[in-house]
PDB file of N, CA and C in Angstrom:
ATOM      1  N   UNK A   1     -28.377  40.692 -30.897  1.00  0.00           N
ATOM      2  CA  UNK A   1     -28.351  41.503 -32.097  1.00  0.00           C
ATOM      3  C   UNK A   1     -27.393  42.671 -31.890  1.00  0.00           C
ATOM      4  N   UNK A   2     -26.856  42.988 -32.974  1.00  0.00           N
ATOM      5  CA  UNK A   2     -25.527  43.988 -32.567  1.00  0.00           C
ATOM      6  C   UNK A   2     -26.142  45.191 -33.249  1.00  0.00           C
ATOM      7  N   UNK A   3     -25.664  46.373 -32.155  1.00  0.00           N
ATOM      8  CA  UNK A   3     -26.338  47.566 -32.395  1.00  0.00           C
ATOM      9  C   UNK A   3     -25.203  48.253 -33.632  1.00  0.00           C
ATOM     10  N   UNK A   4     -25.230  48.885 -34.507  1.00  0.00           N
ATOM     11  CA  UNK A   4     -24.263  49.221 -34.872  1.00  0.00           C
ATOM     12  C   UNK A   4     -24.058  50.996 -34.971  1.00  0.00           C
ATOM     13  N   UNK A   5     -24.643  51.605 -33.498  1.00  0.00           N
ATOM     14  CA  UNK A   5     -24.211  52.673 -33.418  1.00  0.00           C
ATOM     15  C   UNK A   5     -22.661  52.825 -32.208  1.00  0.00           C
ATOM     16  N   UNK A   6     -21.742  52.212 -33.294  1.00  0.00           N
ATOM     17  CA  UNK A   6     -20.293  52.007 -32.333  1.00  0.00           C
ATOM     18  C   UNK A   6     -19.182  52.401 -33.738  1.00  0.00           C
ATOM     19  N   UNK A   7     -18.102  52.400 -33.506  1.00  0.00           N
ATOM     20  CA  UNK A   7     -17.114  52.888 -33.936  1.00  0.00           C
ATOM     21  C   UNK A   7     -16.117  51.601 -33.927  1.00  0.00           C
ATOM     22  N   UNK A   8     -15.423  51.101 -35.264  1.00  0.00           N
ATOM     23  CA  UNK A   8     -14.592  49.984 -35.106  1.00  0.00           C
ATOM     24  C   UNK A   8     -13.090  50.801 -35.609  1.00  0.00           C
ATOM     25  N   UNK A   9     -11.918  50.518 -34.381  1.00  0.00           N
ATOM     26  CA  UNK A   9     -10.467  51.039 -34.250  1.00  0.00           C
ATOM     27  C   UNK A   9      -9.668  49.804 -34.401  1.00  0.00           C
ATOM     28  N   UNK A  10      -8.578  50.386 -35.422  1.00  0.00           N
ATOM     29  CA  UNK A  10      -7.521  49.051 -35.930  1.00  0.00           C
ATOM     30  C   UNK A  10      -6.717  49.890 -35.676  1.00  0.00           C
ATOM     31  N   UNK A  11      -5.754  49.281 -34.594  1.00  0.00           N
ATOM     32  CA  UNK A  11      -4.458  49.624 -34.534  1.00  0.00           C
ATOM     33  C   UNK A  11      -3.449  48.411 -34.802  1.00  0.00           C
ATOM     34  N   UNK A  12      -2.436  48.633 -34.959  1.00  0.00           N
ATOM     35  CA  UNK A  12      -1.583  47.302 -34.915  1.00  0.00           C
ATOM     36  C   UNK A  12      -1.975  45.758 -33.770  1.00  0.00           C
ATOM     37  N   UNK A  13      -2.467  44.787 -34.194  1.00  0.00           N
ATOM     38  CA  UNK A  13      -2.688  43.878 -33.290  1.00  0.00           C
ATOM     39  C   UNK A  13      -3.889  44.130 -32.288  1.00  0.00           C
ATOM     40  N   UNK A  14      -4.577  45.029 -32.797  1.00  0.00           N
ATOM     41  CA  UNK A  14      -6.128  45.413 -31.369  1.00  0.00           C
ATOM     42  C   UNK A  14      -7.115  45.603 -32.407  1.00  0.00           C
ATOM     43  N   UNK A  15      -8.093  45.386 -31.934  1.00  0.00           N
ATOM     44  CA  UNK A  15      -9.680  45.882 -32.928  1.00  0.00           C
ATOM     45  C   UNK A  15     -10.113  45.700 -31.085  1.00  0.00           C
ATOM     46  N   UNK A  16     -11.106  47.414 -31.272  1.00  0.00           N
ATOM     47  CA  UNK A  16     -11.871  48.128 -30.494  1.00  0.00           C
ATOM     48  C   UNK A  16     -13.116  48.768 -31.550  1.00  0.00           C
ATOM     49  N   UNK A  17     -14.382  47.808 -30.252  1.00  0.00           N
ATOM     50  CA  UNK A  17     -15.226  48.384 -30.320  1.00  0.00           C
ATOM     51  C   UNK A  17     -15.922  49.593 -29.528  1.00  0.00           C
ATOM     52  N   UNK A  18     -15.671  50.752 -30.082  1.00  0.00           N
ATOM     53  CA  UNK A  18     -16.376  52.052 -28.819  1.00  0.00           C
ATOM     54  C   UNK A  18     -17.345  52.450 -29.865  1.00  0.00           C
ATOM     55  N   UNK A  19     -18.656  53.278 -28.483  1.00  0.00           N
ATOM     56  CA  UNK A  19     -19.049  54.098 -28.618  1.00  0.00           C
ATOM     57  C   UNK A  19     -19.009  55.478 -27.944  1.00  0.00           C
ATOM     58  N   UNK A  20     -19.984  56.147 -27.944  1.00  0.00           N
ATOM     59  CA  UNK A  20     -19.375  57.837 -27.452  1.00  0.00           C
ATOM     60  C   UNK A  20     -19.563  57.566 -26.395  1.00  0.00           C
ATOM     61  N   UNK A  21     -19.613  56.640 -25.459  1.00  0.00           N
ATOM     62  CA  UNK A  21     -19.702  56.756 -23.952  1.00  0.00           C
ATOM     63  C   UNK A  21     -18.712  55.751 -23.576  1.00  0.00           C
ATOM     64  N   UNK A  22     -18.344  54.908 -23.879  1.00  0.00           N
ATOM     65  CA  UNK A  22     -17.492  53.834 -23.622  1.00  0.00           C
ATOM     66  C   UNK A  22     -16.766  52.968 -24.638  1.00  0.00           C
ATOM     67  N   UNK A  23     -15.490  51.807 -23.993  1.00  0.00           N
ATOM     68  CA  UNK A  23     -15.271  50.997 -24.668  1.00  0.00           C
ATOM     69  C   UNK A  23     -15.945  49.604 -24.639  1.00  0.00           C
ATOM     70  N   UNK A  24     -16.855  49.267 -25.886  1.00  0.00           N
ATOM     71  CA  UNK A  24     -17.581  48.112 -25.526  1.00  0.00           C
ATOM     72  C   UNK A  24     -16.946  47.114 -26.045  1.00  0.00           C
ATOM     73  N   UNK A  25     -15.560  46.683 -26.423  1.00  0.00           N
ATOM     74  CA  UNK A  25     -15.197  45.158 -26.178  1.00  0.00           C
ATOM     75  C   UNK A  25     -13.943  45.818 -27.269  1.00  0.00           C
ATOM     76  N   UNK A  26     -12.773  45.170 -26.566  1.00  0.00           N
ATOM     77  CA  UNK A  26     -11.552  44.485 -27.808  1.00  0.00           C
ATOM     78  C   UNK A  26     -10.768  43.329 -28.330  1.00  0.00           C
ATOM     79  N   UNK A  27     -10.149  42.954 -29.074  1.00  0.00           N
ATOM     80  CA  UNK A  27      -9.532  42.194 -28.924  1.00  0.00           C
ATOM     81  C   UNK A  27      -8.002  42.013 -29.483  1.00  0.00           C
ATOM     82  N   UNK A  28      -7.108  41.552 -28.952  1.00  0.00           N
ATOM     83  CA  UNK A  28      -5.435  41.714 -29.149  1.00  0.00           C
ATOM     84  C   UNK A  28      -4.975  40.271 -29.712  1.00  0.00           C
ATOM     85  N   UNK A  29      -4.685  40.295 -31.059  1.00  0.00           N
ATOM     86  CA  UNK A  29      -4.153  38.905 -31.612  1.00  0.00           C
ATOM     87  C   UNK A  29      -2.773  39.611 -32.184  1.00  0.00           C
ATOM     88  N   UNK A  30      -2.339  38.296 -32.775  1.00  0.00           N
ATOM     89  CA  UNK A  30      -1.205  38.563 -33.624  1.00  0.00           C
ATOM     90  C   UNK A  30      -1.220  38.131 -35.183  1.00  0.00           C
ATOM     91  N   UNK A  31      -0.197  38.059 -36.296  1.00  0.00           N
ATOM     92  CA  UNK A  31      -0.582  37.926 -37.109  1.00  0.00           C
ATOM     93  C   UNK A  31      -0.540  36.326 -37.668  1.00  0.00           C
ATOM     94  N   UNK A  32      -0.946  35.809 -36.964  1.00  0.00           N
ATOM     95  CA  UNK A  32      -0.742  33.990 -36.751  1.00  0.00           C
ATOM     96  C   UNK A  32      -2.445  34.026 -36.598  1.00  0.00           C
ATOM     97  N   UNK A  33      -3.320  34.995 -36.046  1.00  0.00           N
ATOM     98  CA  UNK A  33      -4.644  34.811 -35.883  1.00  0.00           C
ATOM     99  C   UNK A  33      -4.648  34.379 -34.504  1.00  0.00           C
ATOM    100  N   UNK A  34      -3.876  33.890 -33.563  1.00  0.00           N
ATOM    101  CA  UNK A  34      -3.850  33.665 -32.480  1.00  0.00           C
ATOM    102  C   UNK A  34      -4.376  34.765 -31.330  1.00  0.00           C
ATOM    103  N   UNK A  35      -5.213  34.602 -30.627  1.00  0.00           N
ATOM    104  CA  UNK A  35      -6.583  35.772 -30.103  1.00  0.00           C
ATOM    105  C   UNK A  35      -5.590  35.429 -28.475  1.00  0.00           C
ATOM    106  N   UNK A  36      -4.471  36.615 -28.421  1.00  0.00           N
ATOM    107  CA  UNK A  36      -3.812  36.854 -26.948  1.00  0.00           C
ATOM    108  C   UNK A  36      -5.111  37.287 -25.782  1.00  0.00           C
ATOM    109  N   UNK A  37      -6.111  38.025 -25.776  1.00  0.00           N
ATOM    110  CA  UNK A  37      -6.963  38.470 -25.337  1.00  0.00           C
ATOM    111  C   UNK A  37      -8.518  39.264 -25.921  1.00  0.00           C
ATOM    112  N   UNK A  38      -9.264  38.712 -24.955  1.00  0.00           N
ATOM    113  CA  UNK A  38     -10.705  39.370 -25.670  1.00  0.00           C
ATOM    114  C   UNK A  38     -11.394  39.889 -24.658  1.00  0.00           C
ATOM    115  N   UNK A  39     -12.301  41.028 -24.620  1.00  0.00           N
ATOM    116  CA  UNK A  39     -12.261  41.786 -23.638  1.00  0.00           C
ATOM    117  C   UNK A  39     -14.133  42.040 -24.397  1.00  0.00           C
ATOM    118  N   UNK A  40     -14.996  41.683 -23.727  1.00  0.00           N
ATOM    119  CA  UNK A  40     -16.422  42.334 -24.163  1.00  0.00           C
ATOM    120  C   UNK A  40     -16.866  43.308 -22.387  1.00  0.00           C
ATOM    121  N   UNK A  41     -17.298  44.385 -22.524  1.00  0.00           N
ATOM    122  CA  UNK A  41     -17.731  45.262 -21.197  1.00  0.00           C
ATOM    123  C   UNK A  41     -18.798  44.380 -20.963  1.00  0.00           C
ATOM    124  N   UNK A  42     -19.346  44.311 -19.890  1.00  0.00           N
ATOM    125  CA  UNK A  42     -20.390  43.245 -19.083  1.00  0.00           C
ATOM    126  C   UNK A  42     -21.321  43.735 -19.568  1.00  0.00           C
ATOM    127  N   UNK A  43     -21.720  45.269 -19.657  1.00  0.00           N
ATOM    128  CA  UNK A  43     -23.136  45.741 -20.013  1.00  0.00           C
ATOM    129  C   UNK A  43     -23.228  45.215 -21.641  1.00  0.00           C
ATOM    130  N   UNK A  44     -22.663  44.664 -22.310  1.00  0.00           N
ATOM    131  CA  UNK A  44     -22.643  44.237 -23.403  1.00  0.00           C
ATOM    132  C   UNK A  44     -22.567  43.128 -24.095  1.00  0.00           C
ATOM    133  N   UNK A  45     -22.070  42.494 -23.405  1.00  0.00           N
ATOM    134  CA  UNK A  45     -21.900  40.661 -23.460  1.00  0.00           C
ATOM    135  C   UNK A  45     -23.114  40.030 -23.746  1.00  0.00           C
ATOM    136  N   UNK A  46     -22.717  38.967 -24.312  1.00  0.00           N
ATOM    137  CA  UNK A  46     -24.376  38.333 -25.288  1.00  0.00           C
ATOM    138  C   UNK A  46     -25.116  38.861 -26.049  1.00  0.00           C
ATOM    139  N   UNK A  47     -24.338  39.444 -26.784  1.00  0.00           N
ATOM    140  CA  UNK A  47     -24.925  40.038 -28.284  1.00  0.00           C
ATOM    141  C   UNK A  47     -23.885  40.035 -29.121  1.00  0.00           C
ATOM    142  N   UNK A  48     -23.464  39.205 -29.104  1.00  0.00           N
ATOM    143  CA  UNK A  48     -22.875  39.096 -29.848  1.00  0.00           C
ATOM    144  C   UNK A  48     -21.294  40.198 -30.831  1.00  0.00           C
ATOM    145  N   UNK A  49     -20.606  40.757 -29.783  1.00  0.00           N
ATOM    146  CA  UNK A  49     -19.968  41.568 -30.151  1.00  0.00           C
ATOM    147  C   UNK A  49     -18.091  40.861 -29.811  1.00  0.00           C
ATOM    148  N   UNK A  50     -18.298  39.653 -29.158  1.00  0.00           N
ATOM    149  CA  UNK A  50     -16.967  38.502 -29.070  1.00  0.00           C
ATOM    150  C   UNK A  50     -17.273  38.156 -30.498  1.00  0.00           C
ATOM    151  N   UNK A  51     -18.355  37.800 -31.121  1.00  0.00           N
ATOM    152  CA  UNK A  51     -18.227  36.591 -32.213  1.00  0.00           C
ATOM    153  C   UNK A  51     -17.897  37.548 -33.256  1.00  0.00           C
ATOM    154  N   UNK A  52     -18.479  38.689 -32.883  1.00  0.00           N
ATOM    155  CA  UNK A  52     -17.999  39.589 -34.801  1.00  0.00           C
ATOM    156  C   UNK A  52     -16.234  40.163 -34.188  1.00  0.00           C
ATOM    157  N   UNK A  53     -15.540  40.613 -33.268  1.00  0.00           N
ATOM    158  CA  UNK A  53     -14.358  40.513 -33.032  1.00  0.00           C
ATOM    159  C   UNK A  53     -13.300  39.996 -33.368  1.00  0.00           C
ATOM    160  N   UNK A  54     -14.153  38.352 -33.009  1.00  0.00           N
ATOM    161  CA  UNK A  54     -13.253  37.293 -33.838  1.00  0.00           C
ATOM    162  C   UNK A  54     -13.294  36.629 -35.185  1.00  0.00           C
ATOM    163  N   UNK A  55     -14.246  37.310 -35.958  1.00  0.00           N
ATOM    164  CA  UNK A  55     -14.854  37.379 -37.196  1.00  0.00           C
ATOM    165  C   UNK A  55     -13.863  38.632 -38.115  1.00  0.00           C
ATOM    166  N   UNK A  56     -13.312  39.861 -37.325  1.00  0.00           N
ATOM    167  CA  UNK A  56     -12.860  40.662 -38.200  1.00  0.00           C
ATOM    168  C   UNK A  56     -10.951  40.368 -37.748  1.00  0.00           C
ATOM    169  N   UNK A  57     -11.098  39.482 -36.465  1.00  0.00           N
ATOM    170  CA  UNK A  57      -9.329  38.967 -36.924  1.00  0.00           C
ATOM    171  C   UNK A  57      -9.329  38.035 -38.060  1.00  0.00           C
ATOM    172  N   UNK A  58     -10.287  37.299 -38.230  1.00  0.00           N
ATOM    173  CA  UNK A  58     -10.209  36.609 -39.282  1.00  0.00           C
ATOM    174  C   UNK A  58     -10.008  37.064 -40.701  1.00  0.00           C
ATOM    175  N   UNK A  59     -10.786  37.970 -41.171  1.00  0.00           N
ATOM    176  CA  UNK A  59     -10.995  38.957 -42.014  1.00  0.00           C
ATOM    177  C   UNK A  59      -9.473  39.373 -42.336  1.00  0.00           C
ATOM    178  N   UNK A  60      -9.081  39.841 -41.399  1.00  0.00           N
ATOM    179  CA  UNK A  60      -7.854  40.872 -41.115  1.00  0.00           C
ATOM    180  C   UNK A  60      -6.812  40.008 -41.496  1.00  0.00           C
ATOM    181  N   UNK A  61      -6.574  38.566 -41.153  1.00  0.00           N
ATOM    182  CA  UNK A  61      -5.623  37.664 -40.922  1.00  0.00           C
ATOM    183  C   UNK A  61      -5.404  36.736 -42.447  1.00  0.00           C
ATOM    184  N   UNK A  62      -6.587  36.715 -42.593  1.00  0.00           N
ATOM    185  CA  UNK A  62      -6.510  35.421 -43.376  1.00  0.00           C
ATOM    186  C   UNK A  62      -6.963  33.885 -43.031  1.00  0.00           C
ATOM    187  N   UNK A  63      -6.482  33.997 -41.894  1.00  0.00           N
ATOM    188  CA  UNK A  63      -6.381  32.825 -40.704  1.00  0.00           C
ATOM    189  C   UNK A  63      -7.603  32.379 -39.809  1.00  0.00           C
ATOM    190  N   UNK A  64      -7.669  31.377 -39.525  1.00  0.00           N
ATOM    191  CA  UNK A  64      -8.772  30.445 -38.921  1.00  0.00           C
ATOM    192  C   UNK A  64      -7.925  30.913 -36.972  1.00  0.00           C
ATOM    193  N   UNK A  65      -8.885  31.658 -36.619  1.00  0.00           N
ATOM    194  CA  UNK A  65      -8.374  32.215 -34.770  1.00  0.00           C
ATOM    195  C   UNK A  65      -8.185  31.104 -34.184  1.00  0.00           C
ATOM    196  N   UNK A  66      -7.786  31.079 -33.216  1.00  0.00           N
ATOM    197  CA  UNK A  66      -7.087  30.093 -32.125  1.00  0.00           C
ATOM    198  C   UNK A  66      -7.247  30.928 -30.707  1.00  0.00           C
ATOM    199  N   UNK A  67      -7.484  30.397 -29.791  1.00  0.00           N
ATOM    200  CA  UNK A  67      -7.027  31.781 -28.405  1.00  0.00           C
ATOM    201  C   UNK A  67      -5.890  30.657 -28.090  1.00  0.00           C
ATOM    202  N   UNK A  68      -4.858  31.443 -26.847  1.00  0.00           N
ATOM    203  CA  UNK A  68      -3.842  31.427 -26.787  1.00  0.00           C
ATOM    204  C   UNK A  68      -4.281  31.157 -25.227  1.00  0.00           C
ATOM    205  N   UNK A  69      -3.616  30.154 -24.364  1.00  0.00           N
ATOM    206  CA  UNK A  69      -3.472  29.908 -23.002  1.00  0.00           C
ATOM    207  C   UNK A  69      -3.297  30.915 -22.442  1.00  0.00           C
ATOM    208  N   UNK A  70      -3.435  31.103 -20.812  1.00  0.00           N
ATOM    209  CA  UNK A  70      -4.826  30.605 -20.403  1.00  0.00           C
ATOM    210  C   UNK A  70      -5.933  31.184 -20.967  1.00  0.00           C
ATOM    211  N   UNK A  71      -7.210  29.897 -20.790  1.00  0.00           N
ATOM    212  CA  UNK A  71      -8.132  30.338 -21.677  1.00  0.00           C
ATOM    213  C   UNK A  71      -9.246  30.564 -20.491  1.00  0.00           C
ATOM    214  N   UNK A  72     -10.047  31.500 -20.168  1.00  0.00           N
ATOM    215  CA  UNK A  72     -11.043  31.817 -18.970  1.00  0.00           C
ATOM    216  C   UNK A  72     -12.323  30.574 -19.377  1.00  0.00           C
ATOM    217  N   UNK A  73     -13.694  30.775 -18.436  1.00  0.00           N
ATOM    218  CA  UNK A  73     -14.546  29.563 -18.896  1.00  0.00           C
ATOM    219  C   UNK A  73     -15.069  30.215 -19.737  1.00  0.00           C
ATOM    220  N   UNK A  74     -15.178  31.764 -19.799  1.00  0.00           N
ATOM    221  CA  UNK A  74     -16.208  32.065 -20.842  1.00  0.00           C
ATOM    222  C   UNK A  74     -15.561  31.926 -22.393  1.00  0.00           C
ATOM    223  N   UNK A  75     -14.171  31.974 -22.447  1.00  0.00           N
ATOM    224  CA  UNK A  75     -13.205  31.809 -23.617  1.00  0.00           C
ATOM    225  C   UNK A  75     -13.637  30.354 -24.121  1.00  0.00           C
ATOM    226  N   UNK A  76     -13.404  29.434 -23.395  1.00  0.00           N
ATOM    227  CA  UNK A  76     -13.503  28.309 -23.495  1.00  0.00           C
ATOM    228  C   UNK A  76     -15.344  27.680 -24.046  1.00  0.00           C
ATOM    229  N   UNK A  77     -15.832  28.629 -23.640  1.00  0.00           N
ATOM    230  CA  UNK A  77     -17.461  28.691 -24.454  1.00  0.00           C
ATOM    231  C   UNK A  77     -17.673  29.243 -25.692  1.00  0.00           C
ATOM    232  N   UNK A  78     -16.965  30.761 -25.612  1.00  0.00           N
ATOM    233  CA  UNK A  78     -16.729  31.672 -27.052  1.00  0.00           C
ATOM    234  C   UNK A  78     -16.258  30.428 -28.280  1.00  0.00           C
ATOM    235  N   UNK A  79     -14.714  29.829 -28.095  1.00  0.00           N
ATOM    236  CA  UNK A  79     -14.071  28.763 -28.792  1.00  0.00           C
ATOM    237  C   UNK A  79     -14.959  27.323 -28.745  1.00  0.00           C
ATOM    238  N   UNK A  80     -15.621  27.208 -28.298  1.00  0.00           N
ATOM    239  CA  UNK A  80     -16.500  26.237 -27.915  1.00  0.00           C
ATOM    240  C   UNK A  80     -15.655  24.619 -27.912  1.00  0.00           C
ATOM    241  N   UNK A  81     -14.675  25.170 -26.556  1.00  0.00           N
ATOM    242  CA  UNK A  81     -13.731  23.836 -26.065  1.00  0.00           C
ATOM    243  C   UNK A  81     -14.177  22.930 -25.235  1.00  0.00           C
ATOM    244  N   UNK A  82     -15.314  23.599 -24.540  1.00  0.00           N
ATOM    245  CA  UNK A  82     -15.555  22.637 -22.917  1.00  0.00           C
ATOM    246  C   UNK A  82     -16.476  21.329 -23.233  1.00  0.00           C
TER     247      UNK A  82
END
């Protein structure tokens, strides 16, 4: 369940999730929707804060995401390739 005492940052090609103590996850695409990198902090992982990430490139894009080679195992679970 996603807490939503965090702060969502759009800069060109990044969406960051922080709160006042840290950065809890980003992610760097382009405008193809193609997901160059995704980044969730460990204390945070499994709640879902990869799936709404790649939920607001979508948003943002237009576009159905893709990640981009190499893909890590947990990428490859997120995309649900394996």
């Amino acid at each position: 369940m996603l807490n939503h005492n965090y702060e969502i940052k759009y800069i060109d090609g990044v969406i960051t999730f922080k709160n006042k103590n840290t950065t809890i996850g980003f992610i760097r695409y382009n405008e193809s929707a193609q997901i160059e990198y995704i980044f969730v902090n460990p204390s945070f992982r499994r709640k879902g804060f990869a799936t709404k990430l790649i939920n607001l490139v979508e948003k943002k894009t237009g576009k159905k995401s893709v990640p981009l080679e190499p893909i890590s195992p947990l990428g490859s679970k997120l995309f649900n390739l394996s």
